[in-house]
Protein backbone atom coordinates (compact mmCIF):
# COMPACT_ATOMS: atom_id res chain seq x y z
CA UNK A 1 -64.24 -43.09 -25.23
CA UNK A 2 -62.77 -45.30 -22.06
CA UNK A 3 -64.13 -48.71 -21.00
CA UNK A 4 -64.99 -48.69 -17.96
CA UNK A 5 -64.44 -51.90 -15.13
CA UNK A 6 -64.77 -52.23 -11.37
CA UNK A 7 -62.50 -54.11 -9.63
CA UNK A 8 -64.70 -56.78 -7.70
CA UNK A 9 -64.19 -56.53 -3.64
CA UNK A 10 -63.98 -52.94 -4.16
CA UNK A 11 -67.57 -53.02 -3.92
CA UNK A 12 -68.83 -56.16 -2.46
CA UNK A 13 -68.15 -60.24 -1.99
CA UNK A 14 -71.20 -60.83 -3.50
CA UNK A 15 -70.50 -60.99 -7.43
CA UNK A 16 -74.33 -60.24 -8.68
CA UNK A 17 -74.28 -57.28 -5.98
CA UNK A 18 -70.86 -55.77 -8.27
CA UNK A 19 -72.68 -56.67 -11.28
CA UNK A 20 -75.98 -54.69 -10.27
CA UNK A 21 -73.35 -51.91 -9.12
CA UNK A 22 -71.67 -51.87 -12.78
CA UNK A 23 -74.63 -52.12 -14.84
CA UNK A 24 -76.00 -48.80 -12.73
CA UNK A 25 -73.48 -46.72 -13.79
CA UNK A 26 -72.76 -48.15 -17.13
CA UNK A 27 -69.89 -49.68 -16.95
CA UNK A 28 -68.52 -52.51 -19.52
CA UNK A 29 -67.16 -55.25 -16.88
CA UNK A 30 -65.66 -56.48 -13.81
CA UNK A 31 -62.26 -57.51 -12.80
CA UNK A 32 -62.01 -60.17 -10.67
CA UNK A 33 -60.06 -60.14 -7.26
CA UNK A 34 -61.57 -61.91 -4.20
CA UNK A 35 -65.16 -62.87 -4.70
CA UNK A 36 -67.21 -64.99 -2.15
CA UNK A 37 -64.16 -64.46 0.24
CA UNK A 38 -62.02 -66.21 -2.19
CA UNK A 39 -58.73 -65.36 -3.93
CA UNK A 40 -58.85 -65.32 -7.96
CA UNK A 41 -56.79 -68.69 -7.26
CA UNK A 42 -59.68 -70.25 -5.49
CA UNK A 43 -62.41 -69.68 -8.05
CA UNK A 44 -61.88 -72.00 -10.69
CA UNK A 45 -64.62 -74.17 -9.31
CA UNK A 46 -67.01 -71.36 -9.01
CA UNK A 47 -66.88 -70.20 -13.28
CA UNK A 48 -70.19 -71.31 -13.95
CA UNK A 49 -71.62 -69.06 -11.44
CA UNK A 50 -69.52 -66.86 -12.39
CA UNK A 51 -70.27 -66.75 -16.23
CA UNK A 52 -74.27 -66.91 -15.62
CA UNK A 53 -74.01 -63.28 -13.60
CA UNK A 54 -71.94 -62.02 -16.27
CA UNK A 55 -74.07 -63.18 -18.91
CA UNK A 56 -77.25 -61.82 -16.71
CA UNK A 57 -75.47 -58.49 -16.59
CA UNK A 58 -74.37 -58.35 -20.42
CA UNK A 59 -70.56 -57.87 -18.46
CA UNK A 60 -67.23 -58.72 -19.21
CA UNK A 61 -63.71 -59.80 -17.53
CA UNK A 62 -61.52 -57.11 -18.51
CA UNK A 63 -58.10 -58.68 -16.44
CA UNK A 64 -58.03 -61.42 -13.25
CA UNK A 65 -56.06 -58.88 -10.33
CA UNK A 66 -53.98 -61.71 -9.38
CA UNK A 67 -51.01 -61.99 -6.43
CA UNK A 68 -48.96 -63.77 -8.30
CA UNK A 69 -45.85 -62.42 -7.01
CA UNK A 70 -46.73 -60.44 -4.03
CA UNK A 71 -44.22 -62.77 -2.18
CA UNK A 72 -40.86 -62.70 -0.68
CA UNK A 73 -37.98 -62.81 -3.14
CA UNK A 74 -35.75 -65.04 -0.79
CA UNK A 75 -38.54 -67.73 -0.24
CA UNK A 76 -38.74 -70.75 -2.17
CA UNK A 77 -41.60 -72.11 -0.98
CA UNK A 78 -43.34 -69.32 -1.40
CA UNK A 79 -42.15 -69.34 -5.52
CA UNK A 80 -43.68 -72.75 -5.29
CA UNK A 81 -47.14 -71.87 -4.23
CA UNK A 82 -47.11 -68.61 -6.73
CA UNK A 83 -46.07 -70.35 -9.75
CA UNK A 84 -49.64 -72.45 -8.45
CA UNK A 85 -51.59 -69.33 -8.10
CA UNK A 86 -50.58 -68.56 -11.65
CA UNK A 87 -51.51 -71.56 -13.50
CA UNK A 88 -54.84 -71.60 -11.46
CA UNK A 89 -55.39 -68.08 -12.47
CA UNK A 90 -54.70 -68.36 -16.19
CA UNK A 91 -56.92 -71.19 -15.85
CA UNK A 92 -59.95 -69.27 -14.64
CA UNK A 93 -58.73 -66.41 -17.09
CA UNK A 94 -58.83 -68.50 -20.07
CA UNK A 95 -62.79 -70.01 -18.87
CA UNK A 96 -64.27 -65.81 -18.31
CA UNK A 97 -62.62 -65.24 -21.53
CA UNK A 98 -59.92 -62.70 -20.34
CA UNK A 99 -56.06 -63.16 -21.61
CA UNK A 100 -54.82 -60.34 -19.22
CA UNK A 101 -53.50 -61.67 -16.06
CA UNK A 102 -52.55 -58.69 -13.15
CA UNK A 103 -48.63 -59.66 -11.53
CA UNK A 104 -45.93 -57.99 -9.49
CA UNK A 105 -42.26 -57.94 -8.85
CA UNK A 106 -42.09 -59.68 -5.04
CA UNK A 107 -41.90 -57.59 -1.80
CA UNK A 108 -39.52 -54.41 -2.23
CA UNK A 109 -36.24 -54.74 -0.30
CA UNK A 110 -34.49 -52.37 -2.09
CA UNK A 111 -34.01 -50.81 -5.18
CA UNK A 112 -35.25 -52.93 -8.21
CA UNK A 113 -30.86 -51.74 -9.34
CA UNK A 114 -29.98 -54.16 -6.66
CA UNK A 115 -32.27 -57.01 -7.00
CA UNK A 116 -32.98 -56.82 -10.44
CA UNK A 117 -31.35 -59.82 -11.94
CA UNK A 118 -32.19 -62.12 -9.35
CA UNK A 119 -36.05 -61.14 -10.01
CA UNK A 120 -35.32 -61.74 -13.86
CA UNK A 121 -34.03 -65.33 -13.39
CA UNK A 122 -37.30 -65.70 -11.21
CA UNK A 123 -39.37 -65.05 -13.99
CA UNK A 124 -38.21 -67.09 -16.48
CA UNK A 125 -40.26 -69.72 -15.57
CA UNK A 126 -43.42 -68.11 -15.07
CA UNK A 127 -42.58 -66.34 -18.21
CA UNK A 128 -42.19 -69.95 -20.27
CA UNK A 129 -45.85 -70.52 -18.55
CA UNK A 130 -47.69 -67.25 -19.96
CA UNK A 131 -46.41 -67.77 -23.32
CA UNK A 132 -46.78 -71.54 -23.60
CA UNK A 133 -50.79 -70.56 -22.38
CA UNK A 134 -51.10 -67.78 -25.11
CA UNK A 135 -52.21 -65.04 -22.14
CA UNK A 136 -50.61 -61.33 -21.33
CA UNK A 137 -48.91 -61.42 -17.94
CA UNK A 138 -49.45 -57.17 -17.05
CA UNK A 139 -46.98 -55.85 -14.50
CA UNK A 140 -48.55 -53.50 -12.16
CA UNK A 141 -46.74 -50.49 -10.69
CA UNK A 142 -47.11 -51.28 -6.71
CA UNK A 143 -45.07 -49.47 -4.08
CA UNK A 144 -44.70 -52.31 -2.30
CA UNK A 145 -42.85 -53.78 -4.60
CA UNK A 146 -39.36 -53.60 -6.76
CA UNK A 147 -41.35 -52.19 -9.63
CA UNK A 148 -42.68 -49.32 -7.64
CA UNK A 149 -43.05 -46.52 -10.28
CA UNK A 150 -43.00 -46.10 -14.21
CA UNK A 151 -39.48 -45.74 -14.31
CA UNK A 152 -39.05 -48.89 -12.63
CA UNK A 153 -41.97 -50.26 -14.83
CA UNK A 154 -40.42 -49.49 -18.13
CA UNK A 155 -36.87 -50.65 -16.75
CA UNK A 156 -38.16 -53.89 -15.69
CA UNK A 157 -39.79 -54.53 -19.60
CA UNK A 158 -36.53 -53.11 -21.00
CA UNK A 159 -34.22 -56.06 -19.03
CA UNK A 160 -37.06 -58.74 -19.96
CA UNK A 161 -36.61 -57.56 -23.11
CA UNK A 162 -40.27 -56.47 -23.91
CA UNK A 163 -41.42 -59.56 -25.03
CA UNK A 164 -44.98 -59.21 -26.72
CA UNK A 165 -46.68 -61.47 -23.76
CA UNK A 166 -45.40 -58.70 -20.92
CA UNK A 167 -47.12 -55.88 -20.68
CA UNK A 168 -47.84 -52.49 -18.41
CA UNK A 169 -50.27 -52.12 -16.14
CA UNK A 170 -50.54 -48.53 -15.16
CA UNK A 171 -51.75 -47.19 -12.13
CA UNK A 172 -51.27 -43.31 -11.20
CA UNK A 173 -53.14 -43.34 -7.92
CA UNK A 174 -49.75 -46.37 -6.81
CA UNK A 175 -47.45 -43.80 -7.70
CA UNK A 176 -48.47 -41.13 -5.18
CA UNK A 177 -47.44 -43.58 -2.77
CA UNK A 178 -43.83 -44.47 -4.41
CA UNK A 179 -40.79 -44.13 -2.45
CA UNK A 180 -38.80 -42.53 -4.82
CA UNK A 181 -41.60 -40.10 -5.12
CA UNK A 182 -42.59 -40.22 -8.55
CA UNK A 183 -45.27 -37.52 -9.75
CA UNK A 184 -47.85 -39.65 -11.78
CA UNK A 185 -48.63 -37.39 -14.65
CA UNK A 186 -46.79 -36.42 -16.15
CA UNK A 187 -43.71 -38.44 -15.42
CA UNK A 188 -44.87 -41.65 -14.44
CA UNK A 189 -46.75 -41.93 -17.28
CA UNK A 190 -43.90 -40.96 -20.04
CA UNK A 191 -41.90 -43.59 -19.07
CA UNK A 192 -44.95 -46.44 -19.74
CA UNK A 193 -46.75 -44.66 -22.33
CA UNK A 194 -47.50 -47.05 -25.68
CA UNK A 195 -46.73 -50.00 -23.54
CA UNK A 196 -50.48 -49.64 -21.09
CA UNK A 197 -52.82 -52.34 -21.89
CA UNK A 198 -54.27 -52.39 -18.45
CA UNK A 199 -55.04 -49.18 -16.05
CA UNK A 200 -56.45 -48.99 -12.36
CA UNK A 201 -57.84 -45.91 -11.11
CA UNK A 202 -57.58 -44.68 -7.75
CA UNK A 203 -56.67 -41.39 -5.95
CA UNK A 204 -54.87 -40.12 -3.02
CA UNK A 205 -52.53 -37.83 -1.19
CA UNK A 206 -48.59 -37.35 -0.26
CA UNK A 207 -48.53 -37.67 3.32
CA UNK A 208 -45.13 -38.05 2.53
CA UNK A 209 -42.01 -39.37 0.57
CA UNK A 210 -43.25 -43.34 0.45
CA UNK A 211 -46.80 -42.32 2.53
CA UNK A 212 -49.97 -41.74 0.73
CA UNK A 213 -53.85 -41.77 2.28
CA UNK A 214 -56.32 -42.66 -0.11
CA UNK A 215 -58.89 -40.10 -1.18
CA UNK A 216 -61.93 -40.38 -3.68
CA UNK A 217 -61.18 -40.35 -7.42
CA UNK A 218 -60.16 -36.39 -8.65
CA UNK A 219 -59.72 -35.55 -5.02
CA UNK A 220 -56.32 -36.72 -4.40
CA UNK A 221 -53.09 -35.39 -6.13
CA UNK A 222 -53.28 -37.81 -9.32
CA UNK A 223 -54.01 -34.89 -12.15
CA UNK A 224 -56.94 -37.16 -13.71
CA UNK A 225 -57.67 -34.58 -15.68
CA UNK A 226 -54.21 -34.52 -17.49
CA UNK A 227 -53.53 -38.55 -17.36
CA UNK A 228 -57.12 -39.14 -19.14
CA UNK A 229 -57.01 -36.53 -21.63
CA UNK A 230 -53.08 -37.70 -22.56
CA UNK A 231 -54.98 -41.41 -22.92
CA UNK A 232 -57.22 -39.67 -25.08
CA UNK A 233 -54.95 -38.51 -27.25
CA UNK A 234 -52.87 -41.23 -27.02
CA UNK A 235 -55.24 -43.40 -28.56
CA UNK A 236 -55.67 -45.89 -25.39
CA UNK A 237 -58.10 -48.22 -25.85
CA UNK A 238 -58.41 -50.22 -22.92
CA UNK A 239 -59.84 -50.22 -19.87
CA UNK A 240 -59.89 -48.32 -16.84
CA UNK A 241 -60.50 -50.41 -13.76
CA UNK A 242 -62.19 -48.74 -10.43
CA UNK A 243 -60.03 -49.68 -7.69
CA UNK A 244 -61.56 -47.47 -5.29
CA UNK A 245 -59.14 -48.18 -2.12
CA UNK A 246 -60.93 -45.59 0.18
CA UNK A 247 -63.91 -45.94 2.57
CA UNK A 248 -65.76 -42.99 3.44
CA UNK A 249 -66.21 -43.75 7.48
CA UNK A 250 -63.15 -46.08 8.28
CA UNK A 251 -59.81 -46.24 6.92
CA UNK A 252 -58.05 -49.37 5.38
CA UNK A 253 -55.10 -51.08 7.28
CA UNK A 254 -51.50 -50.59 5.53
CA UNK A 255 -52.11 -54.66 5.21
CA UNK A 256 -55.47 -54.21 3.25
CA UNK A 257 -54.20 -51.88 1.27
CA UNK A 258 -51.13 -54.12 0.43
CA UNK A 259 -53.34 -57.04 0.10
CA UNK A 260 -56.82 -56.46 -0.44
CA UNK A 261 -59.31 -58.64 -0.53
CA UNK A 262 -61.97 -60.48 1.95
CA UNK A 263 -64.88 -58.92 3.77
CA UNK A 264 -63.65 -56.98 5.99
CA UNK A 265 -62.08 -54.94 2.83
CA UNK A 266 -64.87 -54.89 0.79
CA UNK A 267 -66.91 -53.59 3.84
CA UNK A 268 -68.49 -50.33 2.89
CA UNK A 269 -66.94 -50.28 -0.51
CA UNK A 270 -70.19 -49.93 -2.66
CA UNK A 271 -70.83 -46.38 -1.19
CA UNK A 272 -66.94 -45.45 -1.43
CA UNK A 273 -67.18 -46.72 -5.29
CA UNK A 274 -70.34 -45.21 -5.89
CA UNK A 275 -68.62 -42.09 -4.73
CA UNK A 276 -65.65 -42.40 -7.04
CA UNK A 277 -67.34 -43.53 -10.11
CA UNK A 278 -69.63 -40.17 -10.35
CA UNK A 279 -66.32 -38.79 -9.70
CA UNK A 280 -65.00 -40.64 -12.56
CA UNK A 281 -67.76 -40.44 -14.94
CA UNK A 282 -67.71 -36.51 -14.20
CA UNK A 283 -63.84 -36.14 -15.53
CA UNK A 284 -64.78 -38.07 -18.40
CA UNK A 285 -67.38 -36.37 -19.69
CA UNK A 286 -65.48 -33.41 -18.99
CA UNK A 287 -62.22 -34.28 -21.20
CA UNK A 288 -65.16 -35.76 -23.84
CA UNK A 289 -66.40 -31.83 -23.86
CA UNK A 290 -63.58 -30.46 -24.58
């Protein structure tokens, strides 16, 4: 019914390691994020290596979980080195055969009503990029940033104008933690619905308005059970992408959560995404009962 992808660090730095890891629990690919302690920017020089595993594997690249954008809106050196980090990512997009590149909306300072058309003129060239290279640039719901819920999501592709190369990427589990405290399903959701091509899948709890602790998937307060079987009917065809964001003995820094990646993230992350894929697999054969 759902294809299923893990999200690369979230289980280990060492790619055939995640590929052994997805082919165990039958998944269809992995998503790349830092591999061999390098950003998706850094890994150009690394695609044979990274193609032969695949290949080994019999996996795909569902989406490269870029940073393009995860950057201060009032920097312009930082723009600099981002609009870099996107051309290098479409590059090793286009060579794992993959058209679906993961971006954000800068650092949130405020409401995306305030800043809004300063981030659209800050797009348009990164915008000229994606469709010039004939890839989907898929804006990700992030707390941290001016796009922090699907309200904001779907506002954002209304003032870009939903052009055909800008897409959603959903994730409920980034909602719990919005600070206009958004409930996922259903509201989040409504306001993205038929424009998903991408969606991540992690869980946790409302510590608070803008505070969430992660929590193994179908333990948190995302109602899985309702945002999978409204895919389902829905027609989604995508993929769902394991970003498990929870370690069962130790918990992630505010910083790793913000910007994962690296060792020292990915430490203990096979057992914490072993746990949430059963968890996963369990509400999907559930919904496939029904």
């Amino acid at each position: 019914m759902f294809r299923l992808s893990v999200i690369s660090d979230e289980v280990s730095q060492d790619l055939e390691r995640v590929a052994k890891f997805a082919k165990r629990f039958g998944l269809d690919g992995i998503e790349i994020r830092t591999v061999w302690n390098k950003p998706p920017q850094d890994l150009v020089e690394d695609v044979s290596k990274i193609k032969s595993i695949l290949s080994k594997y019999d996996l795909v690249v569902p989406c490269i979980a870029s940073p393009f954008f995860k950057a201060d809106l009032d920097s312009d050196e930082e723009y600099r080195q981002h609009i870099s980090i996107l051309r290098k990512v479409i590059a090793l997009a286009k060579s794992l055969d993959t058209n679906f590149i993961r971006i954000f909306t800068f650092w949130r300072k405020g409401s995306l009503d305030e800043y809004l058309s300063r981030i659209l003129e800050k797009f348009k060239e990164p915008l000229d990029i994606v469709k010039e290279e004939g890839v989907i640039a898929l804006i990700e719901n992030e707390p941290s940033t001016h796009v922090n819920n699907g309200r904001r999501l779907a506002q954002f592709l209304d003032a870009l104008g939903n052009p055909k190369y800008v897409k959603a990427l959903w994730d409920p589990g980034n909602d719990i933690g919005d600070p206009e405290g958004e409930v996922p399903y259903p509201d989040g959701y409504n306001y993205v619905r038929g424009r998903i091509l991408h969606i991540h899948v992690k869980d946790a709890v409302r510590i608070d308005i803008g505070k969430a602790e992660p929590r193994p998937i179908g333990e948190g307060d995302v109602d899985y059970i309702g945002q999978l079987r409204a895919l389902k009917e829905d027609g989604y065809n995508g993929f769902l992408s394991l970003e498990t964001h929870w370690r069962p003995k130790r918990k992630l820094s505010e910083e790793q959560l913000v910007k994962p990646g690296g060792a020292a993230f990915s430490e203990m992350g096979e057992e914490a995404s072993e746990i949430c894929i059963k968890n996963l697999l369990d509400i999907i054969k559930r919904i496939e009962e029904e």
